[in-house]
Structure formats: structure tokens, C-alpha cells
Protein backbone atom coordinates (compact mmCIF):
# COMPACT_ATOMS: atom_id res chain seq x y z
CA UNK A 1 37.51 -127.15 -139.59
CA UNK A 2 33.73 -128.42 -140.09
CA UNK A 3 32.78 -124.68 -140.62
CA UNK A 4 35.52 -124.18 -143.10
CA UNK A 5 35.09 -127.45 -145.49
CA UNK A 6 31.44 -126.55 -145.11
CA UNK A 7 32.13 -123.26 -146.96
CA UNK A 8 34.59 -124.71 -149.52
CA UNK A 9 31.96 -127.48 -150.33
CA UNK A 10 29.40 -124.46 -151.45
CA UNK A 11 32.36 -122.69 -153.14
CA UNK A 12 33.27 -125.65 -155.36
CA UNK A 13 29.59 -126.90 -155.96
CA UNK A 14 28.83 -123.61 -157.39
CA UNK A 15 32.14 -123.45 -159.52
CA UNK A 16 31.79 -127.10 -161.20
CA UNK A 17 28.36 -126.24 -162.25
CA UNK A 18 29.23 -123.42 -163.83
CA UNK A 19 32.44 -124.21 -165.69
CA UNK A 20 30.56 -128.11 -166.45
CA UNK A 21 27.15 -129.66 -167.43
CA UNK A 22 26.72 -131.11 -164.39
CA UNK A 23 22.98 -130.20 -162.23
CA UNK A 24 24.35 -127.91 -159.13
CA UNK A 25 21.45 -129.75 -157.28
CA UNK A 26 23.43 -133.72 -157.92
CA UNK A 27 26.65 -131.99 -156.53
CA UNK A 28 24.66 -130.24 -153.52
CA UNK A 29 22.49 -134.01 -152.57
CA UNK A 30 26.43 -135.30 -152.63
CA UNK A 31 27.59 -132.64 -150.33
CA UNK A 32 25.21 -132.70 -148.04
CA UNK A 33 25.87 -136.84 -147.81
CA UNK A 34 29.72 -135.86 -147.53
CA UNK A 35 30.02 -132.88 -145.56
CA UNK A 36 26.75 -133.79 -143.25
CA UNK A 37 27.57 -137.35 -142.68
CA UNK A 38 31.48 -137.76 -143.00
CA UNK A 39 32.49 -134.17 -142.03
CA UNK A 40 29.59 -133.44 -139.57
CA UNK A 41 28.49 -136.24 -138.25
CA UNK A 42 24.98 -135.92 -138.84
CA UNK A 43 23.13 -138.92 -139.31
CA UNK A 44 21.98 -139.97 -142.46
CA UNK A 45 18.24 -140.32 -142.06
CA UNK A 46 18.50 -136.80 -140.22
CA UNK A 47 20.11 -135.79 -144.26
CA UNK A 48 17.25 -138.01 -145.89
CA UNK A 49 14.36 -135.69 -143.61
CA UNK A 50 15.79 -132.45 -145.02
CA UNK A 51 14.98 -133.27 -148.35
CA UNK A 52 11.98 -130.25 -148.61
CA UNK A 53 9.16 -132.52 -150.16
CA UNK A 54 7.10 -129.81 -150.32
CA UNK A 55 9.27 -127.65 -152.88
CA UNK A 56 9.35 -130.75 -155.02
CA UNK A 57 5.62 -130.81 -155.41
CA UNK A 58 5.60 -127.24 -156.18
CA UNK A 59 8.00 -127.24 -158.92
CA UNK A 60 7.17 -130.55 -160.49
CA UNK A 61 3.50 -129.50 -160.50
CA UNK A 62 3.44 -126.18 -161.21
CA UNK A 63 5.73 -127.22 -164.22
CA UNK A 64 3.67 -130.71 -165.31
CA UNK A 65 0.74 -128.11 -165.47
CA UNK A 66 2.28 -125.78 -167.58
CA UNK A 67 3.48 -128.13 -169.86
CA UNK A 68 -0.18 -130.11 -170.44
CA UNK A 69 -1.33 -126.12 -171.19
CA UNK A 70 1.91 -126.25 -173.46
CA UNK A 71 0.50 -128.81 -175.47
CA UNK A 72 -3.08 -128.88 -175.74
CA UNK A 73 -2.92 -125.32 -177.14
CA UNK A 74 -4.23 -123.15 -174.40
CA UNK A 75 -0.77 -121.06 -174.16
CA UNK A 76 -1.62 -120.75 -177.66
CA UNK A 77 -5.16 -118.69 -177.10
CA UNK A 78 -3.32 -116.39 -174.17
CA UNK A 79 -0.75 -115.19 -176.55
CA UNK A 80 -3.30 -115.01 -179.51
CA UNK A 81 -6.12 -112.98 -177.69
CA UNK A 82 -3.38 -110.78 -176.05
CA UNK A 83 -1.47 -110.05 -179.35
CA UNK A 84 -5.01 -108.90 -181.24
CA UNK A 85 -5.52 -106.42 -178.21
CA UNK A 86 -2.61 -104.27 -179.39
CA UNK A 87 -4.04 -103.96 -183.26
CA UNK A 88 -0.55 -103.52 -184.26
CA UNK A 89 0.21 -100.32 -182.19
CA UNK A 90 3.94 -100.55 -182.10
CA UNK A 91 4.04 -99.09 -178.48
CA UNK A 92 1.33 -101.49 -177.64
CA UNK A 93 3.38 -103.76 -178.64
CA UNK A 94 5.98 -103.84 -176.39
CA UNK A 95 4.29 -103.00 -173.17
CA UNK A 96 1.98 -106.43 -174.07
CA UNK A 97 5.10 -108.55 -174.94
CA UNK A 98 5.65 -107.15 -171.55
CA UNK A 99 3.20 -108.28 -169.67
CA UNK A 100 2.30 -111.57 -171.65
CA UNK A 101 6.03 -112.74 -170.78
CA UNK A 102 4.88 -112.18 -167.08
CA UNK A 103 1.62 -113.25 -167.10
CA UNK A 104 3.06 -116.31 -168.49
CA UNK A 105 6.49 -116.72 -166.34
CA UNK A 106 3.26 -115.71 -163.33
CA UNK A 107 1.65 -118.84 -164.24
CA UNK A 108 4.51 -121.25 -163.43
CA UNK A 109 6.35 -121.50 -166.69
CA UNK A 110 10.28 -120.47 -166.39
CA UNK A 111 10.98 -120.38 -169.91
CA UNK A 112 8.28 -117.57 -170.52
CA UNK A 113 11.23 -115.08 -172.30
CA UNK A 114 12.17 -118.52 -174.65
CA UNK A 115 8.12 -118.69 -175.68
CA UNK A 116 8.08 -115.36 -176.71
CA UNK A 117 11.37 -114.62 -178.01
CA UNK A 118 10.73 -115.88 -181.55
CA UNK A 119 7.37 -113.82 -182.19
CA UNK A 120 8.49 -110.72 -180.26
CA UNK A 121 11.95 -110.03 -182.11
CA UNK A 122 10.51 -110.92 -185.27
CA UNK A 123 8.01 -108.37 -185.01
CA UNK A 124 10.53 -105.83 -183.91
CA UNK A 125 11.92 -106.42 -187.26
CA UNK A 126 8.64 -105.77 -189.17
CA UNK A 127 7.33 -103.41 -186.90
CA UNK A 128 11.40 -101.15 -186.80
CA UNK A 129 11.19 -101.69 -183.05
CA UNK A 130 14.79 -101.19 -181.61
CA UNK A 131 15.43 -105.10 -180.75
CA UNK A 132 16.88 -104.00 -177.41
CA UNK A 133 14.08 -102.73 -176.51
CA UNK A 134 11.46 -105.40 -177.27
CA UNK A 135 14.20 -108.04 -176.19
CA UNK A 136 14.41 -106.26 -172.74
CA UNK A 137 10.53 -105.96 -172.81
CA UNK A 138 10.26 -109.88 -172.65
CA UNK A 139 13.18 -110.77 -170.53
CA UNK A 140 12.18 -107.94 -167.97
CA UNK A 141 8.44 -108.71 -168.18
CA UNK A 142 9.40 -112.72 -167.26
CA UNK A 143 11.89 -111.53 -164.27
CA UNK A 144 9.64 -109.31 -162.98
CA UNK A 145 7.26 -112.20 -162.44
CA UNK A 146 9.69 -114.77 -161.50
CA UNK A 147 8.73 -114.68 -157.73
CA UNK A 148 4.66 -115.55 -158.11
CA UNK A 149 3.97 -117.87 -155.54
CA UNK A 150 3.56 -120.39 -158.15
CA UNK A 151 6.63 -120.36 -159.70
CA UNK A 152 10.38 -122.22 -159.08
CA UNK A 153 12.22 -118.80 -158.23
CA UNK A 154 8.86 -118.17 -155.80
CA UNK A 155 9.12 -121.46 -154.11
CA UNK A 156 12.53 -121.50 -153.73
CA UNK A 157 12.55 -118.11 -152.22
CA UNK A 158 9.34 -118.64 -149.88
CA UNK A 159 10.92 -121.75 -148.27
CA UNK A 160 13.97 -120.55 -147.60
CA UNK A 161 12.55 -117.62 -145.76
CA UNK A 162 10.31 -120.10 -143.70
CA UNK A 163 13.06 -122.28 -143.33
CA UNK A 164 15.05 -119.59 -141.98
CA UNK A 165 12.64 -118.80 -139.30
CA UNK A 166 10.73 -115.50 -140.65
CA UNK A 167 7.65 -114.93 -142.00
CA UNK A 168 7.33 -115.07 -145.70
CA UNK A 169 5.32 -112.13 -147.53
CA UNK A 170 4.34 -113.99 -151.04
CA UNK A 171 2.28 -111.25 -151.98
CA UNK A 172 5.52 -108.25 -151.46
CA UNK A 173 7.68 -110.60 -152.83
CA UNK A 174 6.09 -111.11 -155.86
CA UNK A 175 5.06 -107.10 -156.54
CA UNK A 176 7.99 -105.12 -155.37
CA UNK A 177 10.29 -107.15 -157.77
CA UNK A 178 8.09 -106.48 -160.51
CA UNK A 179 7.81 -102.61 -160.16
CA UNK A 180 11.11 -102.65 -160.33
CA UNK A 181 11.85 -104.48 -163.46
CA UNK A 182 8.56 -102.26 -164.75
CA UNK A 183 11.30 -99.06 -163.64
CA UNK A 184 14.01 -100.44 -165.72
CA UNK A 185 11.72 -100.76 -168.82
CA UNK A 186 10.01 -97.65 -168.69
CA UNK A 187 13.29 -95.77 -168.49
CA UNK A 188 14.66 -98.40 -171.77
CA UNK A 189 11.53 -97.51 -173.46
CA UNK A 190 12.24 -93.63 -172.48
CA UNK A 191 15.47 -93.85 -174.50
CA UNK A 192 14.76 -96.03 -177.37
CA UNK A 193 11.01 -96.05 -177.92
CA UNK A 194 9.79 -92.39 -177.95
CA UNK A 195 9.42 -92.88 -181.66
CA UNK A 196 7.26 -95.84 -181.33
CA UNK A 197 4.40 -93.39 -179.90
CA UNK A 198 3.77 -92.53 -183.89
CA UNK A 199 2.20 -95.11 -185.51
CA UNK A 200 3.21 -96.19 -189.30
CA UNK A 201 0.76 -96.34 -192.51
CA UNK A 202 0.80 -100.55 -191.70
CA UNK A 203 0.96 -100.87 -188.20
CA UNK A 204 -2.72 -102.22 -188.38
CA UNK A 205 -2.26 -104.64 -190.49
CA UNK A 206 0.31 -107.19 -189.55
CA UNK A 207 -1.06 -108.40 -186.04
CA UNK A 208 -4.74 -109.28 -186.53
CA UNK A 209 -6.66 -111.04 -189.64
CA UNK A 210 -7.08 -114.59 -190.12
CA UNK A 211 -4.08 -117.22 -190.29
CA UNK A 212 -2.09 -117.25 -193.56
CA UNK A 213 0.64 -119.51 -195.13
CA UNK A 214 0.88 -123.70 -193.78
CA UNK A 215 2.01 -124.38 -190.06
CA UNK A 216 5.36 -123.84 -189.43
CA UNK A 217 8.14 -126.60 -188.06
CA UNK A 218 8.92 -126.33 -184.26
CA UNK A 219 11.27 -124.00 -183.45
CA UNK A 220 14.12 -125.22 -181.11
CA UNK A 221 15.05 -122.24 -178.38
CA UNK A 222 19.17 -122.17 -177.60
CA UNK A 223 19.76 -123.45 -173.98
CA UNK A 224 15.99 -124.80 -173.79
CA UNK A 225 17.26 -128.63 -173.58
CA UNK A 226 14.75 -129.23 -175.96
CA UNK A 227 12.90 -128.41 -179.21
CA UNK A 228 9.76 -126.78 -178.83
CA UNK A 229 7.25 -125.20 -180.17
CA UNK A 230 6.64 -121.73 -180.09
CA UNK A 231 3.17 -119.97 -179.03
CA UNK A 232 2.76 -118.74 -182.44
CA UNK A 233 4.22 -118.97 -185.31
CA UNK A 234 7.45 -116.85 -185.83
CA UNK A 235 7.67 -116.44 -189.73
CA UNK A 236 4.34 -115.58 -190.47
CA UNK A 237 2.76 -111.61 -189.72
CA UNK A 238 -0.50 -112.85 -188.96
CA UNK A 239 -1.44 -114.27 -185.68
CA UNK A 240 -3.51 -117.57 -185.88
CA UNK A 241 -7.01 -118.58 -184.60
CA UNK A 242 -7.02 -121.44 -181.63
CA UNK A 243 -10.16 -122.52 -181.09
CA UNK A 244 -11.67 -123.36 -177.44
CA UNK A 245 -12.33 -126.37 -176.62
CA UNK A 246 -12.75 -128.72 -173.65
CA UNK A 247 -9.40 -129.20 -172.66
CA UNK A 248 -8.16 -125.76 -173.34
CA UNK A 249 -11.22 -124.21 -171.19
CA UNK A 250 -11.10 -126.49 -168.28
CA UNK A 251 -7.17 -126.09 -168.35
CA UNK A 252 -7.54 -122.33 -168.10
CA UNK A 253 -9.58 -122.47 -165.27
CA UNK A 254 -7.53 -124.70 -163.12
CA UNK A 255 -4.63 -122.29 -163.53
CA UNK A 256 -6.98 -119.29 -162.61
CA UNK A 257 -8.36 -121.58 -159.64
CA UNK A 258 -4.89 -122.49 -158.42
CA UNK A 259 -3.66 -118.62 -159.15
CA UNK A 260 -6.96 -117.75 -156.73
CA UNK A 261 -6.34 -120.77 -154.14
CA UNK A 262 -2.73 -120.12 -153.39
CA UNK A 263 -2.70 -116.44 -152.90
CA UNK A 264 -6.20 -115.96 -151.40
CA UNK A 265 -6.95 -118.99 -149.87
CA UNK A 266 -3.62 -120.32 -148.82
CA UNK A 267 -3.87 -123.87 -150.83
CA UNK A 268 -1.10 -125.85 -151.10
CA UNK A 269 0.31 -124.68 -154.23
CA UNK A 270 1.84 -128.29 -155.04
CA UNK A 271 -0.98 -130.57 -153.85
CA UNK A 272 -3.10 -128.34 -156.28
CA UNK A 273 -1.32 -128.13 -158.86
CA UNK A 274 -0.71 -132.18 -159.08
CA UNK A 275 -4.48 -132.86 -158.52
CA UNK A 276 -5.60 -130.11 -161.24
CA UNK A 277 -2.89 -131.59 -163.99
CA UNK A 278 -4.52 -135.47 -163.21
CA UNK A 279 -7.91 -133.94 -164.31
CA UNK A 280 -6.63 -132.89 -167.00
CA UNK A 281 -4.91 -135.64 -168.21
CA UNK A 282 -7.75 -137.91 -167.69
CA UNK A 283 -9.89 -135.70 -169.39
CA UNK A 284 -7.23 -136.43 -172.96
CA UNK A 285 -5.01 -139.13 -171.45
CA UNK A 286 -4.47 -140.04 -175.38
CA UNK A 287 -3.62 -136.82 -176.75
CA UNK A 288 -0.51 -136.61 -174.44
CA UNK A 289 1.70 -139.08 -174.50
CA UNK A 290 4.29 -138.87 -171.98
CA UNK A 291 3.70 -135.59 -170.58
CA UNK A 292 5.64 -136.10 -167.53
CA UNK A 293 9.03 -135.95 -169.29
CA UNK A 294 8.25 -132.17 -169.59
CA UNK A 295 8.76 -131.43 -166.05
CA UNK A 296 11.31 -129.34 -165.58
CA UNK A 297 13.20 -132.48 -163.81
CA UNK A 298 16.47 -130.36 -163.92
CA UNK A 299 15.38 -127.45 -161.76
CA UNK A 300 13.14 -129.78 -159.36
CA UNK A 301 16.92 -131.27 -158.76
CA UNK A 302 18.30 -128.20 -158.37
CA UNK A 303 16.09 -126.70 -155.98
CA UNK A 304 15.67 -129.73 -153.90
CA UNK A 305 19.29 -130.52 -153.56
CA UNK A 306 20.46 -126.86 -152.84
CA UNK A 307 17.57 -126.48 -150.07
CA UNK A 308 19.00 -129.75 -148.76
CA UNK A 309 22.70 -128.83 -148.47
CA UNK A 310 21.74 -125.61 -147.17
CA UNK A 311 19.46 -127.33 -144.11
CA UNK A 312 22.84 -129.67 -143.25
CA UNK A 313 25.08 -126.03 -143.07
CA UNK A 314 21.91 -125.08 -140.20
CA UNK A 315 22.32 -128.00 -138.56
CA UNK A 316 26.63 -128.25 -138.11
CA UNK A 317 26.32 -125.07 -136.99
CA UNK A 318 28.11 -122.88 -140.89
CA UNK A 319 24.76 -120.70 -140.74
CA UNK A 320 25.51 -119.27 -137.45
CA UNK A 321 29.56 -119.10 -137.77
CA UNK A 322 29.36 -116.96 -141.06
CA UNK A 323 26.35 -114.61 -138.92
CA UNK A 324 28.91 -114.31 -136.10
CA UNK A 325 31.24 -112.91 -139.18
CA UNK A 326 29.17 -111.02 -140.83
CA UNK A 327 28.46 -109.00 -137.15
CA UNK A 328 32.05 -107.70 -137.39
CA UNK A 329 32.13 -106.35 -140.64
CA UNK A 330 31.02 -102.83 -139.24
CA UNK A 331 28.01 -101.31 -140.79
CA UNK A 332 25.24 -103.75 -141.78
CA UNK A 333 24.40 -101.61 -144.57
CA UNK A 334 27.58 -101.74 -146.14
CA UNK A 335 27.50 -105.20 -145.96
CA UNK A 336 24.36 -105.66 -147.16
CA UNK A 337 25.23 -103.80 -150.47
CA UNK A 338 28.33 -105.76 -151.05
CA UNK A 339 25.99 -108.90 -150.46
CA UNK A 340 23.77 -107.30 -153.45
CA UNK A 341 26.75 -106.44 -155.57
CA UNK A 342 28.16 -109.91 -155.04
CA UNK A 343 24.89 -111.63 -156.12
CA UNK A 344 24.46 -109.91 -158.90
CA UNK A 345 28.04 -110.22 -160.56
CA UNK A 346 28.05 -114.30 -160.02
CA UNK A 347 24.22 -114.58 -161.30
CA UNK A 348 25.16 -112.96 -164.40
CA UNK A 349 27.63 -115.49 -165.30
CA UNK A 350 25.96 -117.83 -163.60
CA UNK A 351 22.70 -119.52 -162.30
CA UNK A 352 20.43 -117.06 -161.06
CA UNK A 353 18.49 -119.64 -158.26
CA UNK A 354 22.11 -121.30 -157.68
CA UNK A 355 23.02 -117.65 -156.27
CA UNK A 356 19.95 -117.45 -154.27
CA UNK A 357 20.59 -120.51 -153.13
CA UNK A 358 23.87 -119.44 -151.51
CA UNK A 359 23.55 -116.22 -151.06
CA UNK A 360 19.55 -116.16 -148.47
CA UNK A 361 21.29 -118.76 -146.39
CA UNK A 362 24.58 -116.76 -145.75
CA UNK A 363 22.64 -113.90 -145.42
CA UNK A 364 19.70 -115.65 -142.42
CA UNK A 365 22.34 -115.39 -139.76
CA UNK A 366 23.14 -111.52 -140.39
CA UNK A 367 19.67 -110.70 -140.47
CA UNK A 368 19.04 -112.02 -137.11
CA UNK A 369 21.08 -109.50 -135.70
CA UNK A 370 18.00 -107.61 -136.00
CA UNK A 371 19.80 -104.53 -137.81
CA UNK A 372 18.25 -105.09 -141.18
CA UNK A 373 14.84 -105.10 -142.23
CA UNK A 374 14.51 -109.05 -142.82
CA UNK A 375 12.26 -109.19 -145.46
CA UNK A 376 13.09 -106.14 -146.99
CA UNK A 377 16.80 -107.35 -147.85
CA UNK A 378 15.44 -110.32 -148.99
CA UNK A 379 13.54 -108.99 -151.90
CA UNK A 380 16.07 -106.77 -152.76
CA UNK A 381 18.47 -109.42 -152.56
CA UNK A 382 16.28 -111.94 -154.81
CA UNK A 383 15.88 -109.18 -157.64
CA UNK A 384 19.24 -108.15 -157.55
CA UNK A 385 20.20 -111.68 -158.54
CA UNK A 386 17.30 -112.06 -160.88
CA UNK A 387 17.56 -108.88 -162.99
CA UNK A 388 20.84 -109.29 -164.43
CA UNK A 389 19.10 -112.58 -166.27
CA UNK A 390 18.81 -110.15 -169.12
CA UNK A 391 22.74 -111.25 -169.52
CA UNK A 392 23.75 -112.62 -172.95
CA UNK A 393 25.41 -115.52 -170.89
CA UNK A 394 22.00 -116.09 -169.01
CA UNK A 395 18.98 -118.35 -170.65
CA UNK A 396 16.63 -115.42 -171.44
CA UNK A 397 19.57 -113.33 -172.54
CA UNK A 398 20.77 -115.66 -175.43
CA UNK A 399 17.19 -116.44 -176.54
CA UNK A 400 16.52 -112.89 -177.06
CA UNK A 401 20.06 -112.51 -178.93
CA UNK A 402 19.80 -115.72 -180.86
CA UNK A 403 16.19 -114.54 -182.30
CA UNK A 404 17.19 -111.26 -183.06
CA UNK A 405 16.20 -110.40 -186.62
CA UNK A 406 19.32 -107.95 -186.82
CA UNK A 407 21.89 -107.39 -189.50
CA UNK A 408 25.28 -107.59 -186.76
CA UNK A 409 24.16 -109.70 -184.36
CA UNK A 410 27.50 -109.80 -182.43
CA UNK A 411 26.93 -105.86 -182.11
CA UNK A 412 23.50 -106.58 -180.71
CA UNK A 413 24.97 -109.08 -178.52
CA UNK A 414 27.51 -106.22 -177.36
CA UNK A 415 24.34 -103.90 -177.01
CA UNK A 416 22.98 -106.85 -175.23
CA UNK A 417 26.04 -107.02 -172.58
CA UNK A 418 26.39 -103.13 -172.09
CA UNK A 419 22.90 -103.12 -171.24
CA UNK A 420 23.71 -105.95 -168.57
CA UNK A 421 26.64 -103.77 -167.46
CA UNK A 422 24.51 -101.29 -166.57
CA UNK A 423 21.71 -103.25 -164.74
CA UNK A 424 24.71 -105.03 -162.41
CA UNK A 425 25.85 -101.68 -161.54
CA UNK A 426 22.30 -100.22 -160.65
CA UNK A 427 20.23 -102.92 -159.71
CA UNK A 428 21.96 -103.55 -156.65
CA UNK A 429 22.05 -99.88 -156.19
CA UNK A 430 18.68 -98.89 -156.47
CA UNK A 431 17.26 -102.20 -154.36
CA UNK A 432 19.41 -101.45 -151.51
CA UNK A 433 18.44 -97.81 -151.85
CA UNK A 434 14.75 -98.53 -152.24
CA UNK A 435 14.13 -101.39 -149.88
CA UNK A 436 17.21 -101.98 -147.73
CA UNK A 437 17.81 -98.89 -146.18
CA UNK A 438 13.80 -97.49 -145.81
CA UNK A 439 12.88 -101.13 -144.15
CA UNK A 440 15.88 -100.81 -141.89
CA UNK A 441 15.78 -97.67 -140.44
């Protein structure tokens, strides 16, 4: 019976977050309460000391820092300098909106996609780019970076693996994921960008030169929360000039020196990250007013409580009665693509970390039969429910469709959800066929 609410509780905290705007991580700190200390019997301070402190320093840190780079303009120079490397080469174009979306999403900031969306499909307009194409370039340059080991989705993933008992990999984690989502472009840019290799009369003369026409008003991102400005202006051709200054230079190299001192040096990512964003705001305490309601509150909630529930299903005992049941479902391959196929559908309706959430735990107990390559499944379970972000219903997917500059945009929004058709039925495909079944045999 414990086993069985225990199962319903995860079933119906998923479901009311979806269909309401309610945090899944306030309806997972409630279950955990309920089900650990009503159902289970677990005492409550043993509930209080699963509450992983540790993930909420990464994710409020890593997302305070981003935000102080937000707004003392040194977001602004990385898109800037990257933008005038191109010089307007419309192929250039898209493999940089590429990589600047990652580089940024790499640096701890989960609305990378929503920075870039306003630039990037404007200049796909300009520039005849096909909008899927620099749309997917964005959203697929953002996912493919989502599991740095200073970002939420990295985190997240990283301590549930430790909490599961096995050894992370930050470093695999992070790369194999982004190959991937380099795969899918390349083969998008095979189909739809093949023209882009010859350049037109102009396609010098829109990206660099010196900053025309007066500053425009912030733009406001659908599903952001919260107006903000974009890295450059969206309804001008002509990048801007941000100056360096103090706070922009010493703000780039605390990112570079956390970046460095996580993955070489193994430094607590949140400690670091909280004692490099003090510096900085002592360095302009003035010029930022409040700074701390830009954390990304919502996901450090989220996170936190789904980590929590998740440690209260280990301890009544859920984990291990779902890994008995997934031992008698035959092959462990088979199950382990179903697992994929099952993760991706709900994430692209739904929350992609939510799904991860869910789905690593159920999965820990089935691994330890020892038939599957641990790690392996892992990251092909964390892209698969990543990936099909590029969904019109997901966050990046509905920035990239609501910036559009398109004549029909509910035909590019059907373009938009054929394309995430396709990814949920190959994603799952090709991880389990790249890194389930070679790390398993």
C-alpha cells in the first residue's frame, strides 16, 4: 500500500503541474511531508535532512551570477564580439547563433534560447534564413549545453546520479549530449541551409558597423515570467558597441574562473559561484538594486523539492519495489527504450527536469541489476528528455515561434511541431542506439 500511494503521489504531482500554475517542486516538499511522514512513517527531521542543500547553492548561484552579468552588460559584449566574427556570412550565422546559445545556456543561464530568440529570427528574416532552421540552431545549441556542470539541468542530473550511488561523469555528461544535438542540426542545416553556403550582394553589411537608431524598449520573452531585456537589440541590423569596463571584466573572469574551478579543479560549483557574485556586487552594490529577485527562485524550488520527494521514495523502500518490477519485464533493453520513449513524449508536453526528475529515480533500481551500462543510459536518458524542448509547447519552443518574423506563423508553428514529431520519434532511437546498447554490451 506504501509502495503504491508512493507512486500515485509522483503521478498526480506531475499531472497538477502540468494542467495548473502551480511549482511541481511546492507539490513534491508536500508529498514528501505526506507520503514520508503520514504514509511512511519517516520522521520528520529525517524529511527536513533530505532537503539537498547543496543543489540549492548551485542553482541559486549559478543563476544570481548570471543575472548580475545580465545586467551590468557583460552578456551584452559575448553576443556582440561573437556576432561581428561571422561578418554577416549567412552560414556563419547560424552555426554562431549555435554555439553562442550554448556557450551561454554553458555558463549557467537556462533561458539562453529566450536571449537570443529576438536577434536570431529577426536576422533570419533579413538575412532569408529558413526560420526553422535558425530557430532550431538556438534551441538545439542551448539543449545541447544544458548539462554543463554549472547549470540547473547539470546539477540536477549530477546529484541524482551521486545520490543514487554511482559515479557521476560531469565531463561525458555534458559532451555526449551536445554532439548529439550538434547531429540533429547538421542534418536540419543539410536540408534547409545548403543555399545559405552562397553568400548575397549585402550579407556584409548588416552585422558589423557602428550602432544606429536610439535604444530600443525591453523586450518581454513569452513564458519568461518576466520582461527582459534582450542581448542586443532586435529591430535594429547593426550590432552595438559595449564598452569594457570594471564590472564587465572582472565579471567575465569569475565565470571563466568558476568554468576552470569546477571542471578542473573540482570546486564547489555553488560555494563559488555565491562568493564570486558578492564580489561583484560589492564592487557596484548601487548599480543593482535588488538583484537577488532574479534568481531563478522557481527552478531552485523545483529542483530542491523533486530531489527531496525522490530521497523519501529511497528511504520507504518505492525505489527498490519498482527495480524488483522492472527485473521482470524481460529484456533490459527493451525496457530501457520504452523508458526513453516515455520520457520523451511527457517532456514534450511537459517539464523537461520534472521528467528527469521521475524518470533517473525509477530508472536507479533497474540499473543496479547490473545489465545496463549505468551511466550510459543515463545520458541517453537525460537528452532524450531534453531534446524534444524544441516543442512549440516547451519554453524555448514558443520563444522561437513567438519571434518568428514569418508571414503564417501558425504554419511555422505546425513546421515547428512536425519538426518535434520527428525528434520524439528519433531521439530516443538514436540515444539508445548510440549509448545504451554499445555501453551495455
Amino acid at each position: 500500500m506504501v509502495y503504491a500511494i508512493s507512486i500515485l503521489a509522483l503521478v498526480l504531482i506531475f499531472t497538477i503541474a502540468t494542467k495548473v500554475p502551480i511549482n511541481m517542486g511546492i507539490l513534491a516538499f508536500a508529498g514528501a511531508f505526506l507520503v514520508g511522514g503520514w504514509v511512511s512513517g519517516i520522521p520528520i527531521d529525517d524529511i527536513v535532512d533530505a532537503f539537498p542543500g547543496d543543489i540549492f547553492l548551485i542553482v541559486a548561484g549559478i543563476t544570481l551570477l548570471f543575472a548580475i552579468a545580465k545586467a551590468n552588460g557583460t552578456i551584452n559584449i559575448i553576443v556582440e564580439s561573437a556576432l561581428r566574427l561571422v561578418h554577416g556570412r549567412r552560414w556563419a550565422l547560424v552555426w554562431m547563433m549555435f554555439l553562442l546559445s550554448g556557450a551561454l545556456m554553458a555558463l549557467g543561464s537556462p533561458m539562453a534560447a529566450g536571449m537570443l530568440a529576438p536577434i536570431a529570427m529577426r536576422l533570419a528574416g533579413k538575412k532569408k534564413i529558413n526560420p526553422l532552421l535558425m530557430g532550431m540552431a538556438i534551441n538545439h545549441g542551448a539543449l545541447g549545453c544544458a548539462f554543463s556542470p554549472i547549470t540547473i539541468y547539470g546539477a540536477f542530473v549530477n546529484g541524482l546520479i551521486k545520490s543514487a550511488g554511482y559515479e557521476a561523469n560531469p565531463l561525458l555528461l555534458f559532451i555526449v549530449p551536445f554532439a548529439l544535438n550538434t547531429l540533429f542540426l547538421a542534418v536540419l542545416f543539410a536540408i534547409y541551409g545548403r543555399d545559405l553556403l552562397h553568400e548575397l550582394p549585402e550579407d556584409r553589411d548588416e552585422i558589423t558597423g557602428a550602432s544606429a537608431g536610439p535604444p530600443t524598449r525591453p523586450h518581454s520573452s513569452p513564458g519568461s515570467g518576466t520582461a527582459s531585456a534582450t542581448a542586443v537589440r532586435p529591430d535594429v541590423d547593426v550590432i552595438g558597441h559595449t564598452p569594457f569596463n570594471r564590472e564587465r571584466a572582472a565579471t567575465l573572469i569569475g565565470i571563466l574562473l568558476l568554468a576552470v574551478g569546477s571542471v578542473a579543479f573540482n570546486v564547489d560549483v555553488g560555494v563559488s559561484s555565491i562568493c564570486i557574485s558578492t564580489v561583484l556586487l560589492l564592487m557596484a552594490p548601487k548599480k543593482m538594486p535588488r538583484i537577488e529577485d532574479k534568481v531563478a527562485w522557481p527552478a531552485v524550488v523545483l529542483v530542491c523539492g523533486m530531489l527531496t520527494y525522490m530521497t523519501v521514495l529511497k528511504q520507504n523502500g518505492t525505489l527498490d519495489f519498482l527495480g524488483d518490477a522492472a527485473t521482470h519485464l524481460g529484456s533490459p533493453l527493451a525496457a530501457a527504450l520504452i523508458l526513453l520513449y516515455a520520457a520523451a513524449i511527457i517532456s514534450a508536453v511537459g517539464s523537461s527536469i520534472g521528467t528527469l526528475g521521475i524518470a533517473l529515480p525509477l530508472a536507479a533500481p533497474m540499473l543496479a541489476a547490473g545489465e545496463l551500462g549505468a551511466l550510459g543510459f543515463i545520458i541517453a536518458l537525460a537528452f532524450a528528455s531534453t531534446v524534444v524542448d524544441v516543442s512549440p509547447f516547451a519554453t524555448n519552443g514558443s520563444i522561437v515561434v513567438a519571434e518568428a518574423d514569418v508571414e503564417d506563423r501558425q504554419r511555422f508553428q505546425r513546421s515547428v511541431l512536425a519538426y518535434c514529431g520527428l525528434v520524439v520519434l528519433l531521439a530516443p532511437l538514436v540515444a539508445w542506439a548510440l549509448i545504451v546498447v554499445p555501453t551495455s554490451l
